[in-house]
Protein backbone atom coordinates (compact mmCIF):
# COMPACT_ATOMS: atom_id res chain seq x y z
CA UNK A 1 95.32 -28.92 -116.92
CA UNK A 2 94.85 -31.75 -114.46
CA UNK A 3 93.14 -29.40 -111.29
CA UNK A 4 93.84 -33.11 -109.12
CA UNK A 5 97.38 -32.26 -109.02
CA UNK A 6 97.07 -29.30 -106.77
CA UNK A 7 95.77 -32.12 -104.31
CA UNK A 8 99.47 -33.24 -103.80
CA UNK A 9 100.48 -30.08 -102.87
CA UNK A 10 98.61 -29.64 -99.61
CA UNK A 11 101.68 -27.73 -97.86
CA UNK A 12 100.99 -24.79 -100.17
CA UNK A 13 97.32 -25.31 -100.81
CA UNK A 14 97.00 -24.39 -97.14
CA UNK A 15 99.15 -21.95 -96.71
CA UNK A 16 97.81 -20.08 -99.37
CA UNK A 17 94.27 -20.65 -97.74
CA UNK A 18 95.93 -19.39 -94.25
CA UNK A 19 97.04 -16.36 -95.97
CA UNK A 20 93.80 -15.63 -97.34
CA UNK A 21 91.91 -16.11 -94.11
CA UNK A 22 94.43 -13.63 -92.56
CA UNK A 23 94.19 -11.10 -95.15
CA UNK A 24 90.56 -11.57 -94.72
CA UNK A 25 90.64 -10.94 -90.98
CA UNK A 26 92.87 -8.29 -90.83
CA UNK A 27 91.08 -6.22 -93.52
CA UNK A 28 87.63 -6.83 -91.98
CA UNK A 29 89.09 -5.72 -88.35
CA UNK A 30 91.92 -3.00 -89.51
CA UNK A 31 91.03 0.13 -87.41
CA UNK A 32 89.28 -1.75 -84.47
CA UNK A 33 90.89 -1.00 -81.07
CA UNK A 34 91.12 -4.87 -79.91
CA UNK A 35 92.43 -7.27 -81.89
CA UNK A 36 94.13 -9.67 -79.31
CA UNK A 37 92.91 -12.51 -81.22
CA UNK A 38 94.77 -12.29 -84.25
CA UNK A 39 97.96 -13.09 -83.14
CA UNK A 40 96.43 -16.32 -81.42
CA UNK A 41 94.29 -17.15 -85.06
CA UNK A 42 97.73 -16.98 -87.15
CA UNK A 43 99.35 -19.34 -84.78
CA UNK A 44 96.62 -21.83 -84.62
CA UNK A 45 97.14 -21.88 -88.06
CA UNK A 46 100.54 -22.28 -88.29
CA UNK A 47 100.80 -24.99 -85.93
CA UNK A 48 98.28 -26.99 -88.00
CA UNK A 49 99.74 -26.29 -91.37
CA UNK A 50 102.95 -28.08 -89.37
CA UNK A 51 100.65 -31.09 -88.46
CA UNK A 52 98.66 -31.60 -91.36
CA UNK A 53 102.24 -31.20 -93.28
CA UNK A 54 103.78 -34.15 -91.33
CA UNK A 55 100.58 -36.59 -91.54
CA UNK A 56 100.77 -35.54 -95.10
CA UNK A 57 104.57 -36.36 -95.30
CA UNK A 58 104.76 -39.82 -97.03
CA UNK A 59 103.07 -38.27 -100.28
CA UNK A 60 105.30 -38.80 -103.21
CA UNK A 61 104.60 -36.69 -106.41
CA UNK A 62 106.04 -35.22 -109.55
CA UNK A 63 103.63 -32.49 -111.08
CA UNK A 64 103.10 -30.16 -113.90
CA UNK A 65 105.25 -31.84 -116.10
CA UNK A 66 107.94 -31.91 -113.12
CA UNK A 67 108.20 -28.65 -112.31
CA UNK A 68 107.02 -29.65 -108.82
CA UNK A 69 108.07 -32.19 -106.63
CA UNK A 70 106.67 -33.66 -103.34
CA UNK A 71 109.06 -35.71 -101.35
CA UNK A 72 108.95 -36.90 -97.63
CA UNK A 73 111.77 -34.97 -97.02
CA UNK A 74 110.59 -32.03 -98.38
CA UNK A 75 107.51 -32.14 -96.37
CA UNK A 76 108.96 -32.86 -92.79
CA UNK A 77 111.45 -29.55 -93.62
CA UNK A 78 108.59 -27.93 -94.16
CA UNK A 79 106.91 -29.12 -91.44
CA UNK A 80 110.04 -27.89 -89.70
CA UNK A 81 110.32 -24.44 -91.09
CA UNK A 82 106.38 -23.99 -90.82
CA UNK A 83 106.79 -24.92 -86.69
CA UNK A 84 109.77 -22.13 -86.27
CA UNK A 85 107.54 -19.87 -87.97
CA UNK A 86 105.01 -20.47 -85.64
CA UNK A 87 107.28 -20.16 -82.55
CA UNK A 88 108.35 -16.34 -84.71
CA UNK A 89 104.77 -15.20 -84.97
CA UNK A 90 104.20 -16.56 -81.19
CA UNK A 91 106.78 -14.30 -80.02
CA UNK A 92 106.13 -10.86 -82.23
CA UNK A 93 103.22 -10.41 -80.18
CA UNK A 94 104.57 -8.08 -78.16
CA UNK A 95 106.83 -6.08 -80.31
CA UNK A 96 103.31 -5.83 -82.32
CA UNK A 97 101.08 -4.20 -79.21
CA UNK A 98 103.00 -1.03 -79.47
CA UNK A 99 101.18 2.01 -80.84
CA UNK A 100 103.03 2.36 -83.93
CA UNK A 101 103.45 -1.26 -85.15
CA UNK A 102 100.46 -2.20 -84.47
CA UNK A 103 99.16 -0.84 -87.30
CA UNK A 104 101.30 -2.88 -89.34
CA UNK A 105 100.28 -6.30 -87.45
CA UNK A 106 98.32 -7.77 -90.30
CA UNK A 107 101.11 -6.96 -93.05
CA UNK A 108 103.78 -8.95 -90.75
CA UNK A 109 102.14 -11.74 -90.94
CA UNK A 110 101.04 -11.36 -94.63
CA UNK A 111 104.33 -10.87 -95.10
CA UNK A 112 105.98 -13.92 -93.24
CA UNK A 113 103.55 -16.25 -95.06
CA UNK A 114 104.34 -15.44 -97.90
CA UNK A 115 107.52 -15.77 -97.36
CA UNK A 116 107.11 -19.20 -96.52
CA UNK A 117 105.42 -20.02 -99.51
CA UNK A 118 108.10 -18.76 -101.36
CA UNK A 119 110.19 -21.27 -99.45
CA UNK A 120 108.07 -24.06 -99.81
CA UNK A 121 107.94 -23.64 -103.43
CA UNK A 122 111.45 -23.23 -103.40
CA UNK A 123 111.76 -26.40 -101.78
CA UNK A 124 109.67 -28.60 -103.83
CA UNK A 125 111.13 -27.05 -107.55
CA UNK A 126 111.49 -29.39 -110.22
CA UNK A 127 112.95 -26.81 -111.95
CA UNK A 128 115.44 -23.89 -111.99
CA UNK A 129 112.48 -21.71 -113.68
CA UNK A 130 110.05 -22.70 -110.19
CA UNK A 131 113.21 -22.77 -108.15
CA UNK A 132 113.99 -19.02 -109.05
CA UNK A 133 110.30 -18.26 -108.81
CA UNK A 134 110.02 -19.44 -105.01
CA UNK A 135 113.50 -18.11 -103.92
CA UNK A 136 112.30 -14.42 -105.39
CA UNK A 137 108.94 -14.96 -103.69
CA UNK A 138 110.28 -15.33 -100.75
CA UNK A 139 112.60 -12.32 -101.45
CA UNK A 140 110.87 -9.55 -101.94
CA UNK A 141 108.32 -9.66 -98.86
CA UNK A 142 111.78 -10.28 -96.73
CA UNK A 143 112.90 -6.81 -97.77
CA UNK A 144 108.92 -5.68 -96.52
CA UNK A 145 109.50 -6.95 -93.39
CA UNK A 146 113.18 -5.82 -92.86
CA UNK A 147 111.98 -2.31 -93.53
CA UNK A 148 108.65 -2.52 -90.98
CA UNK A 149 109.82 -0.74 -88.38
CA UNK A 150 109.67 2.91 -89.81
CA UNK A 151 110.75 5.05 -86.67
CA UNK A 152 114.09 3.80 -87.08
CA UNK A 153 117.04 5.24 -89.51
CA UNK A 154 118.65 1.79 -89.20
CA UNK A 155 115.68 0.05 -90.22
CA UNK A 156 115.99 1.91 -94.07
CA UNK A 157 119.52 1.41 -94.55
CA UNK A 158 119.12 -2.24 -93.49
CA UNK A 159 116.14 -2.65 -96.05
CA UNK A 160 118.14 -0.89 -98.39
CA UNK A 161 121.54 -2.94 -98.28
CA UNK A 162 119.15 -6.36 -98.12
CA UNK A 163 117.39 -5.82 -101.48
CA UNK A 164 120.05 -4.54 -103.33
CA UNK A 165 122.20 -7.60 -102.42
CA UNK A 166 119.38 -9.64 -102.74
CA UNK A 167 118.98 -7.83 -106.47
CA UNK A 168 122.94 -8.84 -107.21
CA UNK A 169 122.66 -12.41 -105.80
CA UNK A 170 119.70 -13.00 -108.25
CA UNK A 171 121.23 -11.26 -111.10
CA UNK A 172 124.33 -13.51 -110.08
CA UNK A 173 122.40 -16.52 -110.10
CA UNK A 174 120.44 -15.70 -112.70
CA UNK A 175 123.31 -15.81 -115.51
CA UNK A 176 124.66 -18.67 -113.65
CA UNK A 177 121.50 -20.71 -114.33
CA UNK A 178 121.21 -19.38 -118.15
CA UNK A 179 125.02 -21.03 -118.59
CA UNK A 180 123.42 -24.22 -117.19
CA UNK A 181 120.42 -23.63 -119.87
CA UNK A 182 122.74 -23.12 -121.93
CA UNK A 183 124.63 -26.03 -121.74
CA UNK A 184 122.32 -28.73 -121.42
CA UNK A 185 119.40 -27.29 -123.08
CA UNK A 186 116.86 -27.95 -120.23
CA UNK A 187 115.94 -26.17 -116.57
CA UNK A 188 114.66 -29.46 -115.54
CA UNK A 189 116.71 -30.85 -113.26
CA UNK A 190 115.68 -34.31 -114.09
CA UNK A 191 116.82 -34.05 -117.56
CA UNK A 192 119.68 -31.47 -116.52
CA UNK A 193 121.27 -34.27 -114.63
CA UNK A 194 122.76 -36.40 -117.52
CA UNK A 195 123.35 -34.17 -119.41
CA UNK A 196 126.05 -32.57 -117.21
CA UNK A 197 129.27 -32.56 -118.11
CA UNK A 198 132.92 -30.83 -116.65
CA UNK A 199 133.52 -28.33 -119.35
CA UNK A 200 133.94 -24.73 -118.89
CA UNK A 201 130.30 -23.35 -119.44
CA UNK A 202 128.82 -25.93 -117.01
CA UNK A 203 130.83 -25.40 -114.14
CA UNK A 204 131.10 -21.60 -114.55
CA UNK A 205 127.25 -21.88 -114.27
CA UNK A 206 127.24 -24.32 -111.47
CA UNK A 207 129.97 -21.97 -109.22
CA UNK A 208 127.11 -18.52 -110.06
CA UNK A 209 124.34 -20.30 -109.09
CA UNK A 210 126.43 -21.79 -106.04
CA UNK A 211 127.46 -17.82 -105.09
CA UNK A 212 123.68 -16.52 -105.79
CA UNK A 213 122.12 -18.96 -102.55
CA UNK A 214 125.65 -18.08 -100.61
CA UNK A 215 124.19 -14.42 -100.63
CA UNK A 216 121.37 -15.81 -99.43
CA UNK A 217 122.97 -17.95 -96.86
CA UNK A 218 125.59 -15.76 -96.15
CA UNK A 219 128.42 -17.84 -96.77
CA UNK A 220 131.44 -15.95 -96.86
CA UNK A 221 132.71 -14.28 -98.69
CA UNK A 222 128.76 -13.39 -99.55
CA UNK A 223 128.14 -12.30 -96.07
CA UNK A 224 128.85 -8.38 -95.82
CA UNK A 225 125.36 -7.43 -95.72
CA UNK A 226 124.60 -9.96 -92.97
CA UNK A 227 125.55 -7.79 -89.82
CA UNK A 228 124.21 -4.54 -91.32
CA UNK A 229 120.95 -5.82 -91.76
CA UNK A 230 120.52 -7.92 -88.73
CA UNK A 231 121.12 -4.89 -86.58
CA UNK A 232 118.89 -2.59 -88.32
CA UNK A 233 116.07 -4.67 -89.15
CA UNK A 234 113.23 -5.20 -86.11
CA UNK A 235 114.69 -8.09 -83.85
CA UNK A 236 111.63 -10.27 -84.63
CA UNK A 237 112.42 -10.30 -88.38
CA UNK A 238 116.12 -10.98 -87.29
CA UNK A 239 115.23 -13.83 -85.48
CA UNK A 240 113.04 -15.11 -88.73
CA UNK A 241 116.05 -14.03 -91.08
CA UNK A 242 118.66 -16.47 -89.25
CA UNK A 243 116.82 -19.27 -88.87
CA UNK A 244 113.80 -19.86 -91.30
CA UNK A 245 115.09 -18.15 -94.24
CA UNK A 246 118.73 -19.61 -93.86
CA UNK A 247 117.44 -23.40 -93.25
CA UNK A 248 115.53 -23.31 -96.55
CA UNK A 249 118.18 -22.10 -98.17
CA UNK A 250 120.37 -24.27 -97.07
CA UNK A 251 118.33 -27.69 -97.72
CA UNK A 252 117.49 -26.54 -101.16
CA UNK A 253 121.43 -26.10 -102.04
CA UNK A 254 122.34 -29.55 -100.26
CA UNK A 255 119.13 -31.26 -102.56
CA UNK A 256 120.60 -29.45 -105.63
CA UNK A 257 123.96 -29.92 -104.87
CA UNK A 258 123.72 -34.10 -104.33
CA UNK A 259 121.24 -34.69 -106.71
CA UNK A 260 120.94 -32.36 -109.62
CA UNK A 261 124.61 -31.43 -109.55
CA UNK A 262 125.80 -35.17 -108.82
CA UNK A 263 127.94 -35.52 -111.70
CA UNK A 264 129.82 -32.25 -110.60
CA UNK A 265 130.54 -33.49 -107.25
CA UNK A 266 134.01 -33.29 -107.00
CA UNK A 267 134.09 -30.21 -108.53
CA UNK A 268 131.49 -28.32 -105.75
CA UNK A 269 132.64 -30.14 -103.49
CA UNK A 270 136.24 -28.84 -103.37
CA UNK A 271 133.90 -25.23 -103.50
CA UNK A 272 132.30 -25.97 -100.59
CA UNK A 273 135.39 -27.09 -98.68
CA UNK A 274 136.24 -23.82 -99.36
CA UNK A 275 133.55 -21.85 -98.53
CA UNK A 276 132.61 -23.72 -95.21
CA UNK A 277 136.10 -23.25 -93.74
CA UNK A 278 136.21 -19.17 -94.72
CA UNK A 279 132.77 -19.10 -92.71
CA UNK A 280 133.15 -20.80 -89.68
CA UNK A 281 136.92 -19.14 -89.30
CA UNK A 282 136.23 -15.80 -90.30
CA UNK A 283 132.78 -14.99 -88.83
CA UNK A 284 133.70 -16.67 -85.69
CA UNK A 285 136.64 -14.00 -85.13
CA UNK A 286 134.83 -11.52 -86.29
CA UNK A 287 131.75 -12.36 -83.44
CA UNK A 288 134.49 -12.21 -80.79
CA UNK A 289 135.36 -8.67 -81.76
CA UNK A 290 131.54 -7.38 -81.39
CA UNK A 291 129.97 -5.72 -78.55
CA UNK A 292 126.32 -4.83 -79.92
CA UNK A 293 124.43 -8.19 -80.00
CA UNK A 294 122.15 -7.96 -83.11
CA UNK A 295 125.36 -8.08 -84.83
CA UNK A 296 127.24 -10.57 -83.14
CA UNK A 297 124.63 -13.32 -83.54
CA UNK A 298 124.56 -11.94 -87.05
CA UNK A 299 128.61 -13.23 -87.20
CA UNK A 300 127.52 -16.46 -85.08
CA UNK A 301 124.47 -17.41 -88.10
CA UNK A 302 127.13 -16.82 -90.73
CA UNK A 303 129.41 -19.18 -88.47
CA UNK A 304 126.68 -21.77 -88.47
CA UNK A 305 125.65 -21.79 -92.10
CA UNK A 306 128.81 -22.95 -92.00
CA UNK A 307 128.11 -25.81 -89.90
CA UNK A 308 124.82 -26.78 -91.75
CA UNK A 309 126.76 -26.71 -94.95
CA UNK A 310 129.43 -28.83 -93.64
CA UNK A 311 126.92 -32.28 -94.17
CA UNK A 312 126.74 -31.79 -97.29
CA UNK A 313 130.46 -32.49 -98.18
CA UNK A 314 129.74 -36.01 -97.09
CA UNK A 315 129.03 -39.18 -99.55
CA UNK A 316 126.26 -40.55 -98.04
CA UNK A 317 123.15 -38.48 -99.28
CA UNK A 318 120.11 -40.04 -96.22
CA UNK A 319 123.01 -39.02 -93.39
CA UNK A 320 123.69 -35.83 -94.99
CA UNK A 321 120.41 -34.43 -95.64
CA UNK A 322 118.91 -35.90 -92.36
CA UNK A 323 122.07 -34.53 -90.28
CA UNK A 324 120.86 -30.83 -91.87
CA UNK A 325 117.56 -31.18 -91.15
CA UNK A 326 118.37 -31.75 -87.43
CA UNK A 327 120.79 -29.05 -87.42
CA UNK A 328 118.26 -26.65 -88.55
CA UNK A 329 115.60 -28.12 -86.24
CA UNK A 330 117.64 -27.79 -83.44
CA UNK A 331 119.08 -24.30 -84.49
CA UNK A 332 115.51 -22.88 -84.65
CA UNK A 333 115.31 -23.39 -80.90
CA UNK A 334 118.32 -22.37 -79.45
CA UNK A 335 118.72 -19.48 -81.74
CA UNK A 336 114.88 -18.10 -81.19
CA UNK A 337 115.29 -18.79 -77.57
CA UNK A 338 118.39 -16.30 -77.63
CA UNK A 339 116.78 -13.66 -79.98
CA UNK A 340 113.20 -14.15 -77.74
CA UNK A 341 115.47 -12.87 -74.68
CA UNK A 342 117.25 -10.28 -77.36
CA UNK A 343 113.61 -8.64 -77.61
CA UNK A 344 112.60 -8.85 -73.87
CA UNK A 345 115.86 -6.76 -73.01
CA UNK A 346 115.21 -4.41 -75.77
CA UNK A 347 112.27 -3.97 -74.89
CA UNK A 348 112.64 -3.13 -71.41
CA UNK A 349 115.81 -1.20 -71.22
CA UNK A 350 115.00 1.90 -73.71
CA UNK A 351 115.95 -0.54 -77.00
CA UNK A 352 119.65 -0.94 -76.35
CA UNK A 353 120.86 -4.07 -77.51
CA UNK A 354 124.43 -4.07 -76.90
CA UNK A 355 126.42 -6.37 -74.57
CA UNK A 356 127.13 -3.92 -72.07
CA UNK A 357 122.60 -3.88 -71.39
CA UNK A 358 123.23 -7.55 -69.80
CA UNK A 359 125.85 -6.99 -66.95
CA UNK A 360 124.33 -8.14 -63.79
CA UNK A 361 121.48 -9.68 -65.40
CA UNK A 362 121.18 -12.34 -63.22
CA UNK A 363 121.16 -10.38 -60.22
CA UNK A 364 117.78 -8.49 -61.52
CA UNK A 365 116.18 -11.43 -63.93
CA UNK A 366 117.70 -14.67 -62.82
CA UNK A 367 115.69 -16.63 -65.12
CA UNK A 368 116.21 -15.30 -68.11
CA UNK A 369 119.58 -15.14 -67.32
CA UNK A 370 119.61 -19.24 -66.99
CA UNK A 371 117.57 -19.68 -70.26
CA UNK A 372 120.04 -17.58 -72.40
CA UNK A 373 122.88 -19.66 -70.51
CA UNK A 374 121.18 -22.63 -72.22
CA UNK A 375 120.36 -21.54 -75.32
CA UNK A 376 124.51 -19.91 -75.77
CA UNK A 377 125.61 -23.47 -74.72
CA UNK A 378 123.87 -25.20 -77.44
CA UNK A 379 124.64 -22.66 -79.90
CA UNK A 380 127.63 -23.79 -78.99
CA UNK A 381 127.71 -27.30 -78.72
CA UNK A 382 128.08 -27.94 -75.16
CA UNK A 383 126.90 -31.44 -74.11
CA UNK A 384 123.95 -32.53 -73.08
CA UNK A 385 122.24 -29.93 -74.76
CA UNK A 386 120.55 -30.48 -78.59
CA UNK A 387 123.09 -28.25 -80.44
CA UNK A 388 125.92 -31.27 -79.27
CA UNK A 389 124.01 -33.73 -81.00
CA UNK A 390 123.46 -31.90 -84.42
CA UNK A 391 127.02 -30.97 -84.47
CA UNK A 392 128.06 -34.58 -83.90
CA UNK A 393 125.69 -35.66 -86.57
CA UNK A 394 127.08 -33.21 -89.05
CA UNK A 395 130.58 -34.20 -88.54
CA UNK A 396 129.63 -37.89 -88.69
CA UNK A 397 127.46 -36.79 -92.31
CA UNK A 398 131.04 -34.73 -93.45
CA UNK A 399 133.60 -37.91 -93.48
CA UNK A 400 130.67 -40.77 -94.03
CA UNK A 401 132.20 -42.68 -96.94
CA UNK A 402 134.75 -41.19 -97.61
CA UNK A 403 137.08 -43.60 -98.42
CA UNK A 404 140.78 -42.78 -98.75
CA UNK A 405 139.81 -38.98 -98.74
CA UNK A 406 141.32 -36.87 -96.35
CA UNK A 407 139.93 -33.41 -97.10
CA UNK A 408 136.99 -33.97 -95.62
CA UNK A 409 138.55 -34.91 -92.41
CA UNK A 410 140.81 -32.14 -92.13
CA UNK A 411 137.76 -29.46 -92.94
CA UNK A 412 136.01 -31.35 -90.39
CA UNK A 413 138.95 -30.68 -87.67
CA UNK A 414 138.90 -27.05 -89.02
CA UNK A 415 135.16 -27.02 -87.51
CA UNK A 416 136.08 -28.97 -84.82
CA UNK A 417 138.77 -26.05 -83.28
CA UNK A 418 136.31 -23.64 -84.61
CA UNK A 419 133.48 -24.71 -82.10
CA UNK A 420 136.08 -24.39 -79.01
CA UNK A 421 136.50 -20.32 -80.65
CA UNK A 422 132.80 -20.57 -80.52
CA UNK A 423 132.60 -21.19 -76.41
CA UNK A 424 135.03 -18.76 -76.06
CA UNK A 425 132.61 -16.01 -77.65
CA UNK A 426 129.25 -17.08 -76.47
CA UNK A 427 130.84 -17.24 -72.71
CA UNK A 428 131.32 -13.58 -73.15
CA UNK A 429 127.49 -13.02 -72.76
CA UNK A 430 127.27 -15.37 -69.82
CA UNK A 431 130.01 -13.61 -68.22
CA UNK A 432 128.36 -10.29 -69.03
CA UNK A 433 125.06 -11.75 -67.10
CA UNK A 434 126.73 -13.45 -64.27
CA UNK A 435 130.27 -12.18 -63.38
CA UNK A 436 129.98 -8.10 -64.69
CA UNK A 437 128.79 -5.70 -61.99
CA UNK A 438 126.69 -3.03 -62.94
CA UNK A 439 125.79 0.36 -61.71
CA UNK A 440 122.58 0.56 -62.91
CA UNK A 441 121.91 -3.33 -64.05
CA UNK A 442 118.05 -3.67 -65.97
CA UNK A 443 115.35 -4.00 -63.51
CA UNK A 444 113.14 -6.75 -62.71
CA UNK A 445 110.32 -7.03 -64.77
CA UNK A 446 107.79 -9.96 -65.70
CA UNK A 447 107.83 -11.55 -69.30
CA UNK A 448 104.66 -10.98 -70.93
CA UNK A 449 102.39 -14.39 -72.26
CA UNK A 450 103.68 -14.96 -75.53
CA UNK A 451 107.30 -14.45 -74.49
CA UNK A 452 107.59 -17.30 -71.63
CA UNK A 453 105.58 -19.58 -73.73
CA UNK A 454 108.05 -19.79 -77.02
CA UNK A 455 110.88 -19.85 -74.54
CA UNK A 456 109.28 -22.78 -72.96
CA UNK A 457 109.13 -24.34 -76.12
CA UNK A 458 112.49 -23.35 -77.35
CA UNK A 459 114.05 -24.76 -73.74
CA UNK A 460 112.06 -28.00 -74.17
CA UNK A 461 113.56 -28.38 -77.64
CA UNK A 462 117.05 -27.50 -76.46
CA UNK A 463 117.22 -29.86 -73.20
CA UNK A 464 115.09 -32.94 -74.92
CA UNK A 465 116.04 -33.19 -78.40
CA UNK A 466 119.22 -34.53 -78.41
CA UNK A 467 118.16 -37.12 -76.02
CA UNK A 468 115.31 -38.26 -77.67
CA UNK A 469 116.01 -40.40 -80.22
CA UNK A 470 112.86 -40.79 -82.70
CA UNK A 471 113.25 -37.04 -83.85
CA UNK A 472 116.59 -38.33 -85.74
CA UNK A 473 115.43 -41.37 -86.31
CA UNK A 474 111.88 -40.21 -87.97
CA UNK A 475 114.06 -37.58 -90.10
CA UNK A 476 116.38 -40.00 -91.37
CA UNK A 477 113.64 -42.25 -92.50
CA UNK A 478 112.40 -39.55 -94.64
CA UNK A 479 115.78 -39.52 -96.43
């Protein structure tokens, strides 16, 4: 073996040295009564594994016989996912000072990087063999952290309904890749490639594997564990489920999809026409019919994993996969802005987390209030704020070249009326926190450290992204 390979992997070379240093500190400190530094040390490191991931980002590489595969554009979503981890661990601080989970405060963050490994591998697969590897690597310590919070019923039936889907969905995808096998002879997806063809075997394959990462992005109709398990799992891990764990998933599907399934396209394609207008539709009527919150933005992720799916319909493979990336980018901040507040409330009104817990909120916490306002309207698309821009790009990603081909225009107008239901829903919260009365609205409190600084970041991100040009610009060149 050629040990100057694992040079070209320096995403995962340090993140597997970050979660040895952590595993090193917190067995060396477990027991001690102060261990305030931790949570600073993990997010020191995170926010240079981003850094030294996008300096690192022009490196080009195919190793181990191309099983791996270092790409620009791998690297700067990994840069991307590695960030939004770092804004997840930045806010967990304070759900991790209690009594009880603090004694689990080194396995959550053993737990979320190696998660992330998982979805870096994931990300860089040159084959179905490392591809399944990194997705079930990623997995398993998901179901860990789902489960964390053990004074909670909900918490266990939440773990429980996310690893046995997650079981099915890789069982599912599992025979769906052994039909592929089976029909070209190869997991490489190099040599898979040409030998594609559209007979029966192949595209039964193609539409299992398809279903096993729609569990896992909650496409429907793979979503029905989605609201179960946001609700009962802790709402940091929610927060990390919606956002970091859907936006590798969903990159990995749109590289697979273009490239490796090329051949196929106008059979997955007419798939994901499908799909993408059963998720928006459905889980935005669904969301309007929800009053406990956990669950409605569980409704709102499946609505947008719509969205992020809907650029990869489009012909034009830069625009597509750059117009996801930004999507996701921007997603990260609005949606852990929203689930940041989601934990401040919880925290601070007895952990109730339905709708009702924000009447009046503005009249007691006007500035939280204002941030959530911000953070709903970009969710929802509502100009000048980011989440405009990445749906406009996506949109502009669905019908680019598509010559004579109306489907994609009319799925696009399907998403188009979709964001209006959208408004409609995420008002509902703003009207809860400006227009409801309450008789005994949450008191005033102060936002700990941790808390105002990842919804300064997150704000930042919401009201200067869209406006700033170079971020698109620097993602599209990596396409």
């Amino acid at each position: 073996m050629n040990y100057i390979q694992f040079f070209d992997m320096v995403p995962e070379a340090l993140l597997v040295a970050i979660l040895i240093i952590t595993f090193v500190a917190d067995f060396a400190s477990h027991g001690k009564q102060n261990r305030q530094w931790l949570n600073p040390l993990v997010s020191i490191m995170l926010v240079a594994l981003a850094a030294v991931t996008l300096l690192n980002g022009d490196t080009t590489a195919t190793l181990f016989g191309g099983s791996y595969v270092a790409t620009p554009a791998n690297a700067m979503m990994k840069a991307i996912l590695a960030a939004g981890t770092f804004i997840v661990v930045l806010q967990s601080r304070r759900w991790l000072s209690d009594k009880v989970t603090a004694e689990v405060e080194g396995e959550f963050y053993m737990l979320t990087l190696s998660t992330l490994l998982g979805m870096f591998v994931m990300m860089s697969a040159g084959s179905f063999l490392m591809f399944f590897l990194g997705l079930e690597t990623a997995s398993v310590p998901l179901a860990c952290m789902v489960a964390l919070d053990k004074r909670r019923r909900e918490t266990a039936e939440a773990a429980a309904k996310f690893i046995l889907t997650a079981t099915f969905s890789s069982g599912v995808m599992l025979y769906g890749i052994s039909l592929l096998y089976a029909a070209t002879g190869t997991l490489y997806f190099d040599d898979v490639t040409p030998r594609l063809s559209a007979d029966a075997m192949t595209i039964a394959g193609m539409v299992f594997f398809i279903a096993g990462l729609g569990f896992k992005l909650s496409l429907v109709p793979f979503h029905f564990w989605t609201a179960d398990t946001y609700q009962g799992a802790p709402t940091t891990v929610t927060g990390y489920l919606s956002v970091i764990s859907k936006g590798a998933a969903a990159f990995t599907l749109a590289v697979l999809l273009m490239k490796v399934f090329a051949p196929l396209a106008q059979q997955w394609q007419q798939m994901m026409n499908i799909l993408i207008v059963l998720s928006i539709t459905i889980a935005n009527l669904m969301a309007i019919r929800q009053s406990e919150l956990k669950r409605f933005m569980a409704f709102s992720s499946i609505s947008q994993a719509g969205y992020i799916m809907l650029a990869v319909i489009g012909a034009n493979y830069g625009a597509s996969l750059s117009s996801l990336m930004f999507y996701v980018l921007v997603y990260i901040v609005a949606n852990m802005s929203v689930f940041a507040i989601i934990a401040t409330v919880e925290e601070n009104n007895g952990g109730r987390t339905d709708m009702r817990a924000y009447d009046a909120l503005y009249t007691t916490n006007p500035k939280l209030a204002f941030l959530m306002t911000l953070a709903l309207f970009s969710l929802g698309g509502i100009p000048p704020f980011a989440g405009m821009f990445s749906k406009f790009f996506v949109f502009l990603a669905a019908v680019d070249g598509q010559n004579g081909n109306w489907v994609p225009y009319i799925v696009m107008f399907i998403a188009l009326v979709n964001t209006v239901v959208s408004l409609y829903y995420y008002l509902l919260i703003v009207k809860a926190m400006y227009i409801n009365r309450s008789e005994t609205p949450l008191p005033t409190f102060r936002t700990d450290c941790n808390t105002r600084l990842t919804l300064t970041i997150c704000t930042a991100g919401i009201l200067l992204m869209g406006i700033v040009s170079c971020i698109y610009e620097a993602l599209r060149h990596t396409c």
